[in-house]
Protein backbone atom coordinates (compact mmCIF):
# COMPACT_ATOMS: atom_id res chain seq x y z
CA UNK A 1 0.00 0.00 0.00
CA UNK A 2 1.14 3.54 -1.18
CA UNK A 3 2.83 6.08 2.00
CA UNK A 4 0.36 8.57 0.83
CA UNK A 5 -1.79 9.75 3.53
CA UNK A 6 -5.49 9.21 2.59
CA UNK A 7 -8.70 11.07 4.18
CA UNK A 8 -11.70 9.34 4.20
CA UNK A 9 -14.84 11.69 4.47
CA UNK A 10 -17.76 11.19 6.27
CA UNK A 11 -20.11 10.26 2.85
CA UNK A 12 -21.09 7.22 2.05
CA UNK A 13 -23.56 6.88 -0.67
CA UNK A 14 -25.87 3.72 -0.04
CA UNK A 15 -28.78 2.19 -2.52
CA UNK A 16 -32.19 3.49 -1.66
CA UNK A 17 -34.91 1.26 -3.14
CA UNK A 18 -37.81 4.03 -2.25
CA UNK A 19 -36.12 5.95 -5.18
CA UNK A 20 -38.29 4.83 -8.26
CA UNK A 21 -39.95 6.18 -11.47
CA UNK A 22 -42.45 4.30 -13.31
CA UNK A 23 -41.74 2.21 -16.18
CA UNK A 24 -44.28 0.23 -19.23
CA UNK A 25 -44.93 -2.89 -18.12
CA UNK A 26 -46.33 -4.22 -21.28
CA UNK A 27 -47.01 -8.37 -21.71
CA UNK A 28 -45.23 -9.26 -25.45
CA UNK A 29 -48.06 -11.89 -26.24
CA UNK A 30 -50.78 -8.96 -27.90
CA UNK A 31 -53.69 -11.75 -26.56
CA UNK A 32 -52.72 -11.17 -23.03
CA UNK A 33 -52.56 -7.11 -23.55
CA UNK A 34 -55.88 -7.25 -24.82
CA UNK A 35 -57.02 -9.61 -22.35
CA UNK A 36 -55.89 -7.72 -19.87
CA UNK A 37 -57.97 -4.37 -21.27
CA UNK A 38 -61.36 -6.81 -21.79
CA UNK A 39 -61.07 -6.60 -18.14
CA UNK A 40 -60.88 -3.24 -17.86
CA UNK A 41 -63.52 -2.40 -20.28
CA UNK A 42 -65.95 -4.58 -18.32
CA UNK A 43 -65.38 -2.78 -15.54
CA UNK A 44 -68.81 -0.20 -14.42
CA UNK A 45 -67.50 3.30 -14.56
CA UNK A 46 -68.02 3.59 -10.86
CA UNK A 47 -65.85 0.47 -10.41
CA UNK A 48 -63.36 2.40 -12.39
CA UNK A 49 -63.69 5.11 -10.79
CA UNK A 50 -63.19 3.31 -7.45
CA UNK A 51 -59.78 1.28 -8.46
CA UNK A 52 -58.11 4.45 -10.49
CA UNK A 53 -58.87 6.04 -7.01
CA UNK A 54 -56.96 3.00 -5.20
CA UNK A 55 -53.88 3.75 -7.52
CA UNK A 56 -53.64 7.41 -6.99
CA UNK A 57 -53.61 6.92 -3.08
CA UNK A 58 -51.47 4.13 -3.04
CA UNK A 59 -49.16 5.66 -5.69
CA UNK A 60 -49.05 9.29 -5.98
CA UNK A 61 -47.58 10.43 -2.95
CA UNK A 62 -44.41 8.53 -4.58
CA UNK A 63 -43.97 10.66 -7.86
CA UNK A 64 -44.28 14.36 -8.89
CA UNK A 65 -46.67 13.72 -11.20
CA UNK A 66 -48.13 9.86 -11.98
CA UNK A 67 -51.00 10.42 -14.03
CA UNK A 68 -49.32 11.38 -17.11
CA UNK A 69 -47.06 8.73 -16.90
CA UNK A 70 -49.42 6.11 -17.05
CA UNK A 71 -51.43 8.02 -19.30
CA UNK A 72 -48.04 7.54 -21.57
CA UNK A 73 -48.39 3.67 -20.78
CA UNK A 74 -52.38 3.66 -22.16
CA UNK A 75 -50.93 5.59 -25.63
CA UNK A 76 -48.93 2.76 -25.99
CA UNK A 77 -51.64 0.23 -25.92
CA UNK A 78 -54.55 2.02 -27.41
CA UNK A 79 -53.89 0.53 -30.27
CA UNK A 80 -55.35 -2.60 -28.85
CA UNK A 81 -58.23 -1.06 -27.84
CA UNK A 82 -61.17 -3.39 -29.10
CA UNK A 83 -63.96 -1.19 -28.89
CA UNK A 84 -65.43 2.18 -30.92
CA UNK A 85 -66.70 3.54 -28.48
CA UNK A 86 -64.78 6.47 -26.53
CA UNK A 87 -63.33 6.14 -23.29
CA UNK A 88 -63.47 8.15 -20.14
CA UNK A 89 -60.22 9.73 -18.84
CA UNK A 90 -60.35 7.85 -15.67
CA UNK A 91 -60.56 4.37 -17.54
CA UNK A 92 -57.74 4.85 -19.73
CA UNK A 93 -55.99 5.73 -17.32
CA UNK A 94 -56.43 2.97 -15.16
CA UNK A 95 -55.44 0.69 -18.11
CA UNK A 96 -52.32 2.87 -18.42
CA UNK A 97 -51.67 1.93 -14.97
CA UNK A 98 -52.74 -1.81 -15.74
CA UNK A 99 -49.28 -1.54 -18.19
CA UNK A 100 -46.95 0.60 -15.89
CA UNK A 101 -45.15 -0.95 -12.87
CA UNK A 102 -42.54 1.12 -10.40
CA UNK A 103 -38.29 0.12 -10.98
CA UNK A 104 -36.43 1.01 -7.40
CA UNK A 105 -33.13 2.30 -9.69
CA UNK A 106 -30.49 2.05 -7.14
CA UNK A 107 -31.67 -1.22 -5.14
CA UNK A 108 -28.96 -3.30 -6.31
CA UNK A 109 -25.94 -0.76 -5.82
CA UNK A 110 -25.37 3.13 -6.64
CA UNK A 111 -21.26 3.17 -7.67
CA UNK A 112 -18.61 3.58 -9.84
CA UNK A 113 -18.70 7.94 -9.38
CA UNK A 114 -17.17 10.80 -11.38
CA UNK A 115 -16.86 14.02 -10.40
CA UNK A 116 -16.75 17.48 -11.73
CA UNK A 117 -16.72 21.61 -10.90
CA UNK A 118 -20.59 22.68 -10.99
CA UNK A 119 -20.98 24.62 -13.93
CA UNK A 120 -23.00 27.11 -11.72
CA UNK A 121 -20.39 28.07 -8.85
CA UNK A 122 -22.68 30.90 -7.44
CA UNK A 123 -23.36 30.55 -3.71
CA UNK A 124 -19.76 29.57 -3.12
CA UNK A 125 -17.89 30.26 -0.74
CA UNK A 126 -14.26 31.91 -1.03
CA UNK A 127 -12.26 28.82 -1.62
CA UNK A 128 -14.84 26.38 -1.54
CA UNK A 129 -16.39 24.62 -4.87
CA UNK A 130 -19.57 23.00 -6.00
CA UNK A 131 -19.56 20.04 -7.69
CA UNK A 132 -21.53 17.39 -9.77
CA UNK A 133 -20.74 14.28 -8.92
CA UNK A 134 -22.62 11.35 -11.30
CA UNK A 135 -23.43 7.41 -10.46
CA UNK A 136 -23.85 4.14 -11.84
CA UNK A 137 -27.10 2.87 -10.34
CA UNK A 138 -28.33 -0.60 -10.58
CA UNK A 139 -32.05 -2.42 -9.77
CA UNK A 140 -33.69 -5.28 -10.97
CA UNK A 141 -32.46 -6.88 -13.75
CA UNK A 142 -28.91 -5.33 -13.63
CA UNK A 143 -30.12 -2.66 -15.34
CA UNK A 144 -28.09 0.59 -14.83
CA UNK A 145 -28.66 4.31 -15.34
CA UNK A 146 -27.12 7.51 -14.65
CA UNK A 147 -27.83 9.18 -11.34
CA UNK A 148 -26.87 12.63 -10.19
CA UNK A 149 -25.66 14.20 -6.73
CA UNK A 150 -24.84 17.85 -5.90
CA UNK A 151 -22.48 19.30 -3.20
CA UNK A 152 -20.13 21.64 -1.44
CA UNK A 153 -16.41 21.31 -0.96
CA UNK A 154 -15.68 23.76 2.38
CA UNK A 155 -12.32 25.95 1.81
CA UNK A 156 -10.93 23.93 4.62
CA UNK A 157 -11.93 20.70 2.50
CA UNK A 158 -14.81 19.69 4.13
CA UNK A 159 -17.22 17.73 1.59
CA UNK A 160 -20.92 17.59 2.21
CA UNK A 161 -24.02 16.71 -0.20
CA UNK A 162 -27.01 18.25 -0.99
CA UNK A 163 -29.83 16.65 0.53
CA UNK A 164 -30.95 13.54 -1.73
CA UNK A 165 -34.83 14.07 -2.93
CA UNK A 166 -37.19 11.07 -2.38
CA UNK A 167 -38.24 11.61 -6.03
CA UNK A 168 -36.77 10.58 -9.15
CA UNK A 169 -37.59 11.87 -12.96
CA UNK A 170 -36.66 10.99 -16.14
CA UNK A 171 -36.31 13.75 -18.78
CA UNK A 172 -38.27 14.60 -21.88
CA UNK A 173 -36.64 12.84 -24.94
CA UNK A 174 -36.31 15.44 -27.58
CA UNK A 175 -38.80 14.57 -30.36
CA UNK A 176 -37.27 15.77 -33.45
CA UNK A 177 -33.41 15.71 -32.77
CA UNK A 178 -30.79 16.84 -34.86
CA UNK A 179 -27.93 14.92 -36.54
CA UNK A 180 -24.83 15.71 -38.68
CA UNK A 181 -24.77 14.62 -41.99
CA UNK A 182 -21.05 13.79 -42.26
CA UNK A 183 -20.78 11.90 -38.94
CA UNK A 184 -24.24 9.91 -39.80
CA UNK A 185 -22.70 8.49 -43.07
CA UNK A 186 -19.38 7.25 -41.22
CA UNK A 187 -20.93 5.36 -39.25
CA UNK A 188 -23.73 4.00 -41.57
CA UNK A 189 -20.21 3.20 -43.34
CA UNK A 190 -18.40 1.71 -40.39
CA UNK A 191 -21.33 -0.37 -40.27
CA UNK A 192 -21.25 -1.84 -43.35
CA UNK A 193 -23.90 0.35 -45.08
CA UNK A 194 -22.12 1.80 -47.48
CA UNK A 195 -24.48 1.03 -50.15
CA UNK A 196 -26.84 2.78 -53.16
CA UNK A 197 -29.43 2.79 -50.56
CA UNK A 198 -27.64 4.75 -47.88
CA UNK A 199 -26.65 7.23 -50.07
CA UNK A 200 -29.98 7.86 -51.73
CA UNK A 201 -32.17 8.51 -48.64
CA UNK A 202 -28.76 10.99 -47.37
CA UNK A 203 -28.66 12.73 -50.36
CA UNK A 204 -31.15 15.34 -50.18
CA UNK A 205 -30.14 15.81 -46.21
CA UNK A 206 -29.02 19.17 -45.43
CA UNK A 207 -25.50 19.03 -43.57
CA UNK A 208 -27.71 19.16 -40.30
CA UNK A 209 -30.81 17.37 -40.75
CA UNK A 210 -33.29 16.34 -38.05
CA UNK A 211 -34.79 13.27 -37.48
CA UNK A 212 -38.45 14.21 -39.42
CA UNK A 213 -36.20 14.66 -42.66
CA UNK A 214 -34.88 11.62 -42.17
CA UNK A 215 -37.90 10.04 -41.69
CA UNK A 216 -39.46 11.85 -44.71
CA UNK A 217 -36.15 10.38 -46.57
CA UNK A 218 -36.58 7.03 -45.65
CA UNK A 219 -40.74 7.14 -46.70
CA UNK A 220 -39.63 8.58 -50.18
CA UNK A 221 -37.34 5.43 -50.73
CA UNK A 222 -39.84 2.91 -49.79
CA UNK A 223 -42.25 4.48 -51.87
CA UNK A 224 -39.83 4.85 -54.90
CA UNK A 225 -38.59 1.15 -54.98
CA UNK A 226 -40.63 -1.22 -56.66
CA UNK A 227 -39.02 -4.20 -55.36
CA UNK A 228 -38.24 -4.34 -52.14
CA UNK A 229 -35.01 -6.36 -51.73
CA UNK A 230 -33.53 -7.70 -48.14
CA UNK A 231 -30.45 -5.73 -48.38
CA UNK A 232 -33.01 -2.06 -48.48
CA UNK A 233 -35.07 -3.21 -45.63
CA UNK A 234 -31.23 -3.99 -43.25
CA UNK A 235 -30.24 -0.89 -44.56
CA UNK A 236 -33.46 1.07 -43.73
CA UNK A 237 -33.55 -0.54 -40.70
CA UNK A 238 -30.03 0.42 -39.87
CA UNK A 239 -30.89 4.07 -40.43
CA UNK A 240 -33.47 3.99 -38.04
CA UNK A 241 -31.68 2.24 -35.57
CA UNK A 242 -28.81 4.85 -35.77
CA UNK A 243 -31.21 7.73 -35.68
CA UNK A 244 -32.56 6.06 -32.00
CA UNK A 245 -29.25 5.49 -31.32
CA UNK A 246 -28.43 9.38 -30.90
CA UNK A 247 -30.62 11.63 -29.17
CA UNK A 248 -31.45 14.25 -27.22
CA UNK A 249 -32.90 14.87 -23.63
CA UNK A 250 -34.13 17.51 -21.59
CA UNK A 251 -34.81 18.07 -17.74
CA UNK A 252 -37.10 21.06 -16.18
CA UNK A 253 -34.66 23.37 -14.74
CA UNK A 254 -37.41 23.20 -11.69
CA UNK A 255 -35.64 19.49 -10.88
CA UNK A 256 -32.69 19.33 -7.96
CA UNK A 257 -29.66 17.43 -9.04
CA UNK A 258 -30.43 14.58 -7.72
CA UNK A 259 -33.95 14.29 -8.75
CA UNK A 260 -32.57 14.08 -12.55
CA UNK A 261 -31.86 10.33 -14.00
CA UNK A 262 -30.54 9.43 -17.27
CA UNK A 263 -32.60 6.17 -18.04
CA UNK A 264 -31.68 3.68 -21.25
CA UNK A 265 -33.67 5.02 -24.02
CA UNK A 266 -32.39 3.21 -27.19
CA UNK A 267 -32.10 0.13 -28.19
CA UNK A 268 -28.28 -0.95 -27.82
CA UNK A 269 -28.81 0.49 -24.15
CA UNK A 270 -31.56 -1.88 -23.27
CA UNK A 271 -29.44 -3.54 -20.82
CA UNK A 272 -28.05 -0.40 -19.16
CA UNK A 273 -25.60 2.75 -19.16
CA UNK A 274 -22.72 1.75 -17.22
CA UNK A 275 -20.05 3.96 -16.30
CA UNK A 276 -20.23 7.47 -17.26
CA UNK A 277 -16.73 9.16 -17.12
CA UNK A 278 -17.52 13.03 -16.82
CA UNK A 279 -15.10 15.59 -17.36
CA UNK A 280 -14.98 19.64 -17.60
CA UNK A 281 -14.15 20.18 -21.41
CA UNK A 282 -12.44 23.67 -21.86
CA UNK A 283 -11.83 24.90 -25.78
CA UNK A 284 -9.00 26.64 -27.01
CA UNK A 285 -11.59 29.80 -26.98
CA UNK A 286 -12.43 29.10 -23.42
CA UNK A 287 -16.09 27.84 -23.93
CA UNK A 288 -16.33 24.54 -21.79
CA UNK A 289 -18.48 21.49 -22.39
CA UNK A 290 -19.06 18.43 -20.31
CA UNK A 291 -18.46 15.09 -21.85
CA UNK A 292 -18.72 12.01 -20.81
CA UNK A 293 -18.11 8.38 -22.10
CA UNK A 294 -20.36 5.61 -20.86
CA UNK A 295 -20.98 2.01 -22.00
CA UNK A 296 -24.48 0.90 -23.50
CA UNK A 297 -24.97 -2.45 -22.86
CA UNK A 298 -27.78 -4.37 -24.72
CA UNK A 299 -27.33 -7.43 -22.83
CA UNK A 300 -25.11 -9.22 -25.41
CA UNK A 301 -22.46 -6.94 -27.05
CA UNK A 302 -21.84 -3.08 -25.45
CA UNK A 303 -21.06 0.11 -27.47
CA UNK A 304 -18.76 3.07 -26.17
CA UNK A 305 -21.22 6.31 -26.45
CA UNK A 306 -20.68 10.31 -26.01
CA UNK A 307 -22.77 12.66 -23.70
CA UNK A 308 -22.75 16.44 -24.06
CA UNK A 309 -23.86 18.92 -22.33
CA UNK A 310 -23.53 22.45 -20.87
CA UNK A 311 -25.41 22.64 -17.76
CA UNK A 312 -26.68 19.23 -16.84
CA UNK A 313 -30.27 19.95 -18.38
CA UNK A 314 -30.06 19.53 -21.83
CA UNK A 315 -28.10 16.41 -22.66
CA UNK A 316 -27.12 15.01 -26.33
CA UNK A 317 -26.31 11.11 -26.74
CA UNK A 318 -24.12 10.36 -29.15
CA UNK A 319 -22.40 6.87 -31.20
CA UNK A 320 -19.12 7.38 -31.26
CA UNK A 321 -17.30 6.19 -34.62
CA UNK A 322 -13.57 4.96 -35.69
CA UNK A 323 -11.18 1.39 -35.35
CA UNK A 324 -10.96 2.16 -31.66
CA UNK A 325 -14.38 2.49 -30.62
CA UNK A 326 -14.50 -0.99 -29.26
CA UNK A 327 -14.64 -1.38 -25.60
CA UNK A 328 -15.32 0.03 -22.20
CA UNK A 329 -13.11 2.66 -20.24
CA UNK A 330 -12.79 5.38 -22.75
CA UNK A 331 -11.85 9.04 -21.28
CA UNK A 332 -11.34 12.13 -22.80
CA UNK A 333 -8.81 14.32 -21.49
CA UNK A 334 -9.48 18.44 -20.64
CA UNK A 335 -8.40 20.38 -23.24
CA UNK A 336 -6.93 19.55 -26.52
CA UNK A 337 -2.89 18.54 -26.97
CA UNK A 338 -1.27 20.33 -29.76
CA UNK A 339 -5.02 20.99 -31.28
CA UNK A 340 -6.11 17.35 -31.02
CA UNK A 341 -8.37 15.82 -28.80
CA UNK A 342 -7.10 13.21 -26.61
CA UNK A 343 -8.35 10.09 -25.08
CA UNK A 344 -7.52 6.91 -23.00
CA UNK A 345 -8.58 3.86 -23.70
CA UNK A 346 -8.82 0.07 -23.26
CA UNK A 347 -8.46 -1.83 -26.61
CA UNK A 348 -7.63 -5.35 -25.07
CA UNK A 349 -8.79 -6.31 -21.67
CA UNK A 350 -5.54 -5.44 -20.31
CA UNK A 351 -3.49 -2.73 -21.04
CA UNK A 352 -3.88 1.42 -21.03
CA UNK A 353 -4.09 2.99 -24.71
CA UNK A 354 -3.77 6.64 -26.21
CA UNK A 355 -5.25 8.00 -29.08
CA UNK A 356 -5.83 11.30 -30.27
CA UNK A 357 -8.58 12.63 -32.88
CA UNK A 358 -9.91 16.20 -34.71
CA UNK A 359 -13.11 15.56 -33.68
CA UNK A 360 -14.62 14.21 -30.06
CA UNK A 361 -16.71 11.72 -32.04
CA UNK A 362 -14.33 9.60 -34.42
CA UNK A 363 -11.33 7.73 -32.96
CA UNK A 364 -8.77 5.39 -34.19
CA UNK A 365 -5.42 4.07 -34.24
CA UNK A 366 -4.71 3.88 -30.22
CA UNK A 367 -1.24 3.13 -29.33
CA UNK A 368 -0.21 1.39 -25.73
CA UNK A 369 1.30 3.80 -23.19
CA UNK A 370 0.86 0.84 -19.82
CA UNK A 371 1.30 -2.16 -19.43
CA UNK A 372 0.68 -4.64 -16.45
CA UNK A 373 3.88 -3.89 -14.16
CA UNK A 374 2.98 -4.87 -10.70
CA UNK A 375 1.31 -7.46 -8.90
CA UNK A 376 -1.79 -6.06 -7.75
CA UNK A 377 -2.07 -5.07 -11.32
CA UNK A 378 -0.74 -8.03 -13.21
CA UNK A 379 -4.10 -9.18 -14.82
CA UNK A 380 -5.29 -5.69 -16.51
CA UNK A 381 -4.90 -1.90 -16.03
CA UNK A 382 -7.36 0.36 -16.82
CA UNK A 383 -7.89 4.27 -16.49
CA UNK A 384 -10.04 5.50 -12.98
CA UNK A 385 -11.33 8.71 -15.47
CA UNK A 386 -10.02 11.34 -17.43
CA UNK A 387 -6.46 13.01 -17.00
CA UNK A 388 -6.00 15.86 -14.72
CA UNK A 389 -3.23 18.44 -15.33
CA UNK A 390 -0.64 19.62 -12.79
CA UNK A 391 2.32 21.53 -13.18
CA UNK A 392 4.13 18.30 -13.28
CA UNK A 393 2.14 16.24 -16.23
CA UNK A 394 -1.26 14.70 -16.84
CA UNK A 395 -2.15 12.76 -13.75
CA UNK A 396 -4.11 9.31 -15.03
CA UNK A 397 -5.86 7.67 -11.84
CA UNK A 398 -5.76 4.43 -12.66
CA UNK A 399 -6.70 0.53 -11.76
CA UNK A 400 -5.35 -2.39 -11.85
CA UNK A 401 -6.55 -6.13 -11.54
CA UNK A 402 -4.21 -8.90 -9.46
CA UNK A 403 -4.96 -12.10 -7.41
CA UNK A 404 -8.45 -13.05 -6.83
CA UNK A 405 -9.91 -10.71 -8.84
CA UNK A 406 -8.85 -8.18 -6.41
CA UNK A 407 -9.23 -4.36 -7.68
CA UNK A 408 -6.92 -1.49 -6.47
CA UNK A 409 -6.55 2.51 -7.48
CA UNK A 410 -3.08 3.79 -8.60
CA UNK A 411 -1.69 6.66 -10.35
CA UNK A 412 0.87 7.38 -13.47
CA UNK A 413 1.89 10.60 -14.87
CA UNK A 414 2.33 11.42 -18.40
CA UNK A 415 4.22 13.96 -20.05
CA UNK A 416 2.07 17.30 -20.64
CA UNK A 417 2.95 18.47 -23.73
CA UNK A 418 3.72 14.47 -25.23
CA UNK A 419 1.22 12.17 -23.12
CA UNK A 420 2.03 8.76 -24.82
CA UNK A 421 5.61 9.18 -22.60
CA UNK A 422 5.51 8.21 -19.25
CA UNK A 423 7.40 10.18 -16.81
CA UNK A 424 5.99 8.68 -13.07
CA UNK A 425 4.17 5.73 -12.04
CA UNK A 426 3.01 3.96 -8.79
CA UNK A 427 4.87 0.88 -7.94
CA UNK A 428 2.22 0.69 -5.34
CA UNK A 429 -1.83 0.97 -5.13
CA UNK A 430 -2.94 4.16 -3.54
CA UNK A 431 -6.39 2.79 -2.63
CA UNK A 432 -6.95 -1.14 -2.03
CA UNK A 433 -10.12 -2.65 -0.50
CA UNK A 434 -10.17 -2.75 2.97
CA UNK A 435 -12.30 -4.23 5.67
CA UNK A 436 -15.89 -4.16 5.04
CA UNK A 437 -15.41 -2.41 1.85
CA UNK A 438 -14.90 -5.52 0.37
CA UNK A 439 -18.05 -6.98 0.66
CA UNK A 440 -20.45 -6.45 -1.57
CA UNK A 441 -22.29 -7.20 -4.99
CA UNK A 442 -18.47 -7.63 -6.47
CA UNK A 443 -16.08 -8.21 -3.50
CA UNK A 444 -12.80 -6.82 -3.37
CA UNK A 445 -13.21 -3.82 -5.27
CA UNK A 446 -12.27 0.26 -5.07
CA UNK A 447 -13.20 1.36 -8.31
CA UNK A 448 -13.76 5.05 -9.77
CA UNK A 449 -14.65 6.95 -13.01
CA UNK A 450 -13.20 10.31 -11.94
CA UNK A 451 -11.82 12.68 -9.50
CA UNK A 452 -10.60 16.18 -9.48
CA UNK A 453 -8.65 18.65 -7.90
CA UNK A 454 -9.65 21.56 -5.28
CA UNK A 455 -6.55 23.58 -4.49
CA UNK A 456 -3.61 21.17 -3.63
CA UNK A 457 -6.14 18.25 -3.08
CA UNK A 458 -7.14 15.15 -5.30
CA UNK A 459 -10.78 14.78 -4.34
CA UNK A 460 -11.12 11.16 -5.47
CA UNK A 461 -14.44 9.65 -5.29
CA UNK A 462 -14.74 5.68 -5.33
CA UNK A 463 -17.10 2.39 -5.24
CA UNK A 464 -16.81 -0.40 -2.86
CA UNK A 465 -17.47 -3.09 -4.09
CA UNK A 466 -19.87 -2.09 -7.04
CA UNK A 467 -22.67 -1.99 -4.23
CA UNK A 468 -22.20 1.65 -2.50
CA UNK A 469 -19.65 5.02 -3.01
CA UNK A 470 -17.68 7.19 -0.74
CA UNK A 471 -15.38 9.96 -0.97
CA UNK A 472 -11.47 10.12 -0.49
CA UNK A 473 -8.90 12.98 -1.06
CA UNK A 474 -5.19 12.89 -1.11
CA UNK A 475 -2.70 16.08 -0.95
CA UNK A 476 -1.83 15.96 -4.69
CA UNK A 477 1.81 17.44 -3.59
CA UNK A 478 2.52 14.12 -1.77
CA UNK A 479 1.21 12.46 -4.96
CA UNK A 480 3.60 14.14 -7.41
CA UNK A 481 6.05 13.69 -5.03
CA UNK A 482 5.40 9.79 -5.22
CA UNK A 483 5.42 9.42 -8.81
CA UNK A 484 8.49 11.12 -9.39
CA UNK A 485 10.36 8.73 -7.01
CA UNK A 486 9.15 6.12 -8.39
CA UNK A 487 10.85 6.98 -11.45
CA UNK A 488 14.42 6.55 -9.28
């Protein structure tokens, strides 16, 4: 274990299952959904009346607003509807609620944390700092999301959170997103739909094109082709796919931090959005974004994504394209080096990689800057989120794999003007699980997506054991200090 002295704050983030939102909970056999509404259409109205009245008082007091949602539930069986006449508002919406049930989001574990500045500092104290920090929750099924917490770094260092609201909302999904024409045909390319079809619905697309042009594309070359031949419908289908595959969300600015929740929407997320590495993007004109890298998962193959945004209300979700864009742990440093952007990566299970890009969204030909040195890392090393620069280099927080499956945090430095060099590196962990950190839903594990500095302090944020998260911070002088040794 590393000399560095570590403080452990007083935060400990555990899974709440009273946290839920309100999900379809839709039968796939179409003679059980309408089944299920014969029953609800032989219902009196008073009975209806009576059971939609059972619902909102067992219910409500457990969402900001339920009705709609269900409401959103009955749209999506209506279709199913077997009967001409109309319906009163209180009956479809008890057959909404027939099709909705409640997901806890965190019940399983709320881990694996990045952190970053607040992009709104006002309130702060002289010295002090608010930050975002964002979560990996998991519930039933396995299914993971991205969860939000605010909070307040003292000047002295103390760390506290906001208080954590019993409600949960997902945002609006933007219904007509916008989409750029030149990144679009890459990856219909990358794909392996480079084809007469492809390029005759993205002809008459405008360099930015939303997705009711597309749409209006795609109709125009259904109705155009005579014949329709299996290799147009997989590469209409793959157009449509893509188009769900990046979109756009929106949150009332009325919602606390906490109350916001970034919920699988498309298809190749179905299975969840694991581990969202955040960081404070700063141009070379001084405007920042926030990106972040996650993983969708759709339960058999997972697909490194982009989020953007600029003040945690308005988020855009976005495939990533390029040779490298192949695997989990991706993070983007800062800034750009020498007017590229750069990123870390994991190409093979095991080691760290480097690759640098003119654009965020296309990446390719990584190149290996660690390897598995030590024990406690000799099965894999990975990247614990994006670079952070010091006077002395880029400082990667990483972690590494050994015996038993046994994950620990360490640190390297890389040169700040040539980052695939090197110049410091842990011999050992900084962080290793200890105690009853390492029980949980995967024992023996510290684990982060992300820390950042405040003053002369690494404020490193970590899971134990994917199952709960807490809050470290290191001086970073005694870190530097570390790494250079090492290099004796």
């Amino acid at each position: 274990m590393s000399a560095i002295p570590i403080c452990r704050h007083e935060v400990t983030l555990l899974p709440e299952s009273a946290r839920v939102i309100i999900r379809p909970f839709i039968p796939n056999d179409i003679n059980h959904v309408t089944t299920i509404i014969g029953r609800a259409l032989a219902l009196t109205e008073e009975e209806v009346i009576n059971e939609l009245n059972a619902v909102r008082l067992e219910f409500a007091s457990r969402h900001f607003e339920i009705e709609p949602l269900i409401f959103s539930h009955y749209e999506k069986v209506k279709k199913h509807v077997f009967t001409q006449r109309p319906l009163s508002k209180e009956r479809e919406l008890l057959i909404g609620a027939l099709f909705s049930g409640e997901y806890a989001l965190e019940s399983a574990a709320i881990f694996n944390p990045s952190i970053v500045p607040h992009p709104d500092q006002s309130g702060s104290r002289e010295g002090g700092m608010r930050f975002i920090m964002s979560l990996r929750a998991t519930g039933e099924g396995h299914i993971s999301s991205i969860e939000f917490r605010a909070g307040t770094i003292a000047p002295k260092g103390q760390i506290t959170l906001d208080p954590v609201s019993r409600f949960v909302t997902v945002p609006e999904v933007v219904p007509n997103p916008a989409y750029s024409k030149d990144l679009f045909i890459i990856k219909l390319s990358e794909m392996g739909f480079d084809n007469a079809y492809a390029a005759d619905v993205m002809r008459p697309l405008s360099e930015n094109f939303t997705l009711s042009e597309l749409n209006l594309s795609v109709g125009e070359i259904r109705h155009e082709t005579q014949t329709s031949s299996h290799e147009m419908t997989r590469t209409l289908e793959c157009v449509r796919w893509l188009a769900e595959s990046n979109y756009e969300l929106r949150f009332s600015e009325k919602l606390a931090m906490s109350e916001r929740i970034i919920f699988p929407v498309s298809s190749n997320e179905t299975n969840g959005i694991e581990d969202a590495r955040f960081v404070r993007f700063t141009e070379e004109d001084g405007s920042v974004m926030y990106y972040a890298t996650y993983t969708a998962y759709n339960g058999h193959a997972i697909l490194p994504q982009l989020i953007e945004t600029k003040d945690f209300l308005h988020f855009r979700i976005l495939t990533l394209n390029g040779t490298a864009v192949q695997n989990k742990g991706m993070a983007l440093f800062p800034r750009r080096i020498d007017g590229r952007y750069a990123m870390l990566s994991r190409q093979d299970d095991e080691n760290l990689f480097i690759m640098f890009s003119e654009t965020p969204h296309n990446w390719s030909n990584p190149q290996v800057i660690l390897r598995p040195s030590e024990m406690w890392e000799s099965v894999k090393i990975g990247n614990c989120g994006s670079p952070i620069e010091t006077e002395a280099g880029w400082l990667v927080i990483t972690h590494g794999v050994g015996p038993m499956r046994k994950y620990c945090i360490g640190a390297a430095l890389l040169d700040l003007n040539d980052p695939t060099k090197v110049i410091g590196r842990l011999r050992e962990p900084i962080l290793s699980p200890e105690g009853a950190e390492r029980e949980g839903y995967v024992p023996n594990v510290v684990y982060s997506c992300g820390s950042m500095l405040h003053g002369r302090e690494l404020i490193l944020p970590f899971a134990i054991s994917d199952r709960a998260s807490v809050i470290a911070s290191l001086s970073l002088d005694s870190l530097l200090e570390s790494l250079k040794v090492s290099l004796l």
